[in-house]
C-alpha atoms as a PDB file:
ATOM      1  CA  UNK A   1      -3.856  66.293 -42.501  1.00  0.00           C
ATOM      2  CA  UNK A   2      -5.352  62.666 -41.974  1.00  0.00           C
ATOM      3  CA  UNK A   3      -7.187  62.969 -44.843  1.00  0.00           C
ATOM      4  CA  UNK A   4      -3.894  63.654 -47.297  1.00  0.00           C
ATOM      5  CA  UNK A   5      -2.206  60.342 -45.720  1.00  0.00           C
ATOM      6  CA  UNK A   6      -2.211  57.291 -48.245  1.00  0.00           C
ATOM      7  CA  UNK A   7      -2.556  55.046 -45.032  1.00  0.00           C
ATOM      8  CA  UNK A   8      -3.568  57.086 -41.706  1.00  0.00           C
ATOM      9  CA  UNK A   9      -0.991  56.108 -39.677  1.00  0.00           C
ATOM     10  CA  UNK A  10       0.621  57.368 -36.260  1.00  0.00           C
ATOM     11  CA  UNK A  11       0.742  57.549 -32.876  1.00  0.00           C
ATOM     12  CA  UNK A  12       0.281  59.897 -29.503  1.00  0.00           C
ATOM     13  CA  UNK A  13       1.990  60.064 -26.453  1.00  0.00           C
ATOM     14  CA  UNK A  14       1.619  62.917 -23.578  1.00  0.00           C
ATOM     15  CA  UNK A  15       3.828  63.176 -20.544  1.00  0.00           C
ATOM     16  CA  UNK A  16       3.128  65.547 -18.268  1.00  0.00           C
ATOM     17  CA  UNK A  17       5.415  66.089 -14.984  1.00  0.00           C
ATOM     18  CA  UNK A  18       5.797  69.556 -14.034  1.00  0.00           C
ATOM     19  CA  UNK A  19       5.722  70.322 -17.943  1.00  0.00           C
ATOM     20  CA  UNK A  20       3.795  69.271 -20.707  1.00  0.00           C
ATOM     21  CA  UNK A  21       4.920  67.418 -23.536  1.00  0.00           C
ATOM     22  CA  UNK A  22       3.157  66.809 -26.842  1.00  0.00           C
ATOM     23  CA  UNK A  23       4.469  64.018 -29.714  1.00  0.00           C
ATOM     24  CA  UNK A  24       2.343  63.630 -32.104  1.00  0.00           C
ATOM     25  CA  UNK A  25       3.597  61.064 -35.193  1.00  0.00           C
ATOM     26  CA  UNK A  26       1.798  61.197 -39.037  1.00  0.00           C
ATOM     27  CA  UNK A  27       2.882  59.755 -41.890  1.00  0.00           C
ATOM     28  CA  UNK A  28       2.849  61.789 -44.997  1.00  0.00           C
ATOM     29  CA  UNK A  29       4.104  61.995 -48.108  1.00  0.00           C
ATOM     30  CA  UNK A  30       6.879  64.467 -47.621  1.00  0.00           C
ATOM     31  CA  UNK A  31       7.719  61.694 -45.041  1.00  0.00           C
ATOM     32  CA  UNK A  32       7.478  61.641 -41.284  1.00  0.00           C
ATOM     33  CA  UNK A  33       6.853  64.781 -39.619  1.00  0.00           C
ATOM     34  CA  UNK A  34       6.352  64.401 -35.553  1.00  0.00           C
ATOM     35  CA  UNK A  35       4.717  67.170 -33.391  1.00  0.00           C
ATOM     36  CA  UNK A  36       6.951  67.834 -30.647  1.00  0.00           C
ATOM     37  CA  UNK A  37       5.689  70.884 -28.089  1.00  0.00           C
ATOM     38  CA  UNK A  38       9.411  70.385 -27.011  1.00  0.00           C
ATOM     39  CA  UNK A  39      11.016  71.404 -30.169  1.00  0.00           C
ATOM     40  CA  UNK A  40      12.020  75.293 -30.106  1.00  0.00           C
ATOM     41  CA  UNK A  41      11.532  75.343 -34.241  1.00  0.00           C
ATOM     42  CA  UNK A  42      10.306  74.120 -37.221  1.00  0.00           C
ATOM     43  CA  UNK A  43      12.801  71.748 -38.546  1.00  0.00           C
ATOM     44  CA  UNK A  44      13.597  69.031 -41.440  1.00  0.00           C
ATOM     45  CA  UNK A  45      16.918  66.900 -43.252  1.00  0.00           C
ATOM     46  CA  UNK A  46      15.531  66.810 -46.084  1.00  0.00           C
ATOM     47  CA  UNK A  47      16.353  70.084 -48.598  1.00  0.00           C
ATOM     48  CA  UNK A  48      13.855  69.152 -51.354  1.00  0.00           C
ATOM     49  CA  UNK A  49      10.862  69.729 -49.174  1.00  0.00           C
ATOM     50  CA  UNK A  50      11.727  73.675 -49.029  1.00  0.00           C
ATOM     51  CA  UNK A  51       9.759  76.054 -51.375  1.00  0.00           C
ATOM     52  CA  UNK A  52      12.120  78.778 -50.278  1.00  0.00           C
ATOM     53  CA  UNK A  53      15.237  78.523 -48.933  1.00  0.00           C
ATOM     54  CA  UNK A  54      18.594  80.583 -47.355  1.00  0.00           C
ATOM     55  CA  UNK A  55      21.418  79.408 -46.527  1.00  0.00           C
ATOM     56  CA  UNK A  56      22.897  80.116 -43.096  1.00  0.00           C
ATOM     57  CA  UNK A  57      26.669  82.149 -43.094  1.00  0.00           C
ATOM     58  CA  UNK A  58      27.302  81.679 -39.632  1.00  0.00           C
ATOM     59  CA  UNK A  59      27.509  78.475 -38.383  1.00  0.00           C
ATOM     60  CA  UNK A  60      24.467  77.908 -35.591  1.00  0.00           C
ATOM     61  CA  UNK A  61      23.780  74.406 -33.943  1.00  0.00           C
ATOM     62  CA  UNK A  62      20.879  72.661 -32.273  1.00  0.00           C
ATOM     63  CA  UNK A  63      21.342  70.712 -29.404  1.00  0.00           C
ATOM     64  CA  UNK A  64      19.149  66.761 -29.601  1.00  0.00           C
ATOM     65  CA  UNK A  65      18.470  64.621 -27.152  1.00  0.00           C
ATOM     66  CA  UNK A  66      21.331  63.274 -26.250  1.00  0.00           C
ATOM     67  CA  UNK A  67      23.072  66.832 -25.636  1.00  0.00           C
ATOM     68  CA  UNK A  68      25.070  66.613 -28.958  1.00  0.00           C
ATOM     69  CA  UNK A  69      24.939  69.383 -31.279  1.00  0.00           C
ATOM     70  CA  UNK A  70      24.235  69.177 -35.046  1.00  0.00           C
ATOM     71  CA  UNK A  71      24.734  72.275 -37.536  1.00  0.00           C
ATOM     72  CA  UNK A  72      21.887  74.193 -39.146  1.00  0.00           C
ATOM     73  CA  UNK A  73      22.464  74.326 -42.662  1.00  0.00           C
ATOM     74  CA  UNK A  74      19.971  77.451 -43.913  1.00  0.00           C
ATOM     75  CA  UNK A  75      15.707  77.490 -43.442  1.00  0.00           C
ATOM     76  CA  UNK A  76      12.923  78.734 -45.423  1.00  0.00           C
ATOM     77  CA  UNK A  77       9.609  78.156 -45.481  1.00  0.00           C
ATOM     78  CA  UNK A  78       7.402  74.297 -46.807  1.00  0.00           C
ATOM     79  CA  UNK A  79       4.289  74.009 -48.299  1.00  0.00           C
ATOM     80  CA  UNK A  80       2.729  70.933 -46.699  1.00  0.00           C
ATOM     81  CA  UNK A  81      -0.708  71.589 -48.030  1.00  0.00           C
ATOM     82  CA  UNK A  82      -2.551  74.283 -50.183  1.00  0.00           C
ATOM     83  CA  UNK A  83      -3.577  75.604 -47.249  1.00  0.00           C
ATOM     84  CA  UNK A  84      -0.694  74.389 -44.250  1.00  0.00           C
ATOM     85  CA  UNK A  85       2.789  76.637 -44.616  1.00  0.00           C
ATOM     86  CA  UNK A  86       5.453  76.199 -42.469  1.00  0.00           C
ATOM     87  CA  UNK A  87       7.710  79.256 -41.822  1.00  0.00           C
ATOM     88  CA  UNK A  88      11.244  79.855 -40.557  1.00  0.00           C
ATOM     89  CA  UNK A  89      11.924  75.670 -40.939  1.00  0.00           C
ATOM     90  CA  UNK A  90      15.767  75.218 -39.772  1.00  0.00           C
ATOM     91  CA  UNK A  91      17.019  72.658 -42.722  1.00  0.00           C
ATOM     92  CA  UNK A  92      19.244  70.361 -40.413  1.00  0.00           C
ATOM     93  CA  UNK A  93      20.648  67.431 -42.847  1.00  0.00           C
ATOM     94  CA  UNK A  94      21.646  65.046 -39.302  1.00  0.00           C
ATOM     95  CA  UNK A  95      18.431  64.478 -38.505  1.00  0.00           C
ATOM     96  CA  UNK A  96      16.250  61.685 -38.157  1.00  0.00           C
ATOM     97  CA  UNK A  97      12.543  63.059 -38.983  1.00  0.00           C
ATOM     98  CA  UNK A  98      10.893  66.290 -39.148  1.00  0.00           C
ATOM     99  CA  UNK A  99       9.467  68.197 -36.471  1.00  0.00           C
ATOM    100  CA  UNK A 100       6.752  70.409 -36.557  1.00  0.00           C
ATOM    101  CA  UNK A 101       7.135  72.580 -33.028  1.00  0.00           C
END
């Protein structure tokens, strides 16, 4: 992945009381995607990144940081790489960055 960055960039943090917790932060060109052990899915705002897509009938939500919920507007699967595929990403438009769980 380091190599595909137009300036390696980023930055590591680990916290570990009673559980372990991973963030990880890369710049790419898709834009920033953080590593976060915490994070129960795959998920992104952005809806040009998917290669395939649904759309979700039921309203779902995902609860952030700060307890509030934000709506899940369909998933599908990104290419990040010839070789790196991310499956089942939840496309949330309210979010800040993407997370890679």
């Amino acid at each position: 992945m380091v190599e595909s960055m137009s300036k390696p960039s980023g930055s590591c943090t680990l916290s570990i009381k009673g559980k372990i917790c991973l963030n990880i932060v890369g710049h790419m060109s898709e834009g920033i995607w953080i590593l976060d052990s915490g994070a129960t899915d795959h998920m992104t705002p952005c809806s040009v990144s998917f290669d395939s897509y649904g759309k979700r009938n039921k309203e779902q939500l995902i609860t952030v940081a700060n307890g509030q919920g934000i709506p899940i507007c369909g998933s599908g699967n990104i290419i990040l790489d010839s070789s790196i595929v991310l499956k089942d990403v939840l496309h949330v438009p309210q979010l800040a960055n993407s997370l890679i769980s």
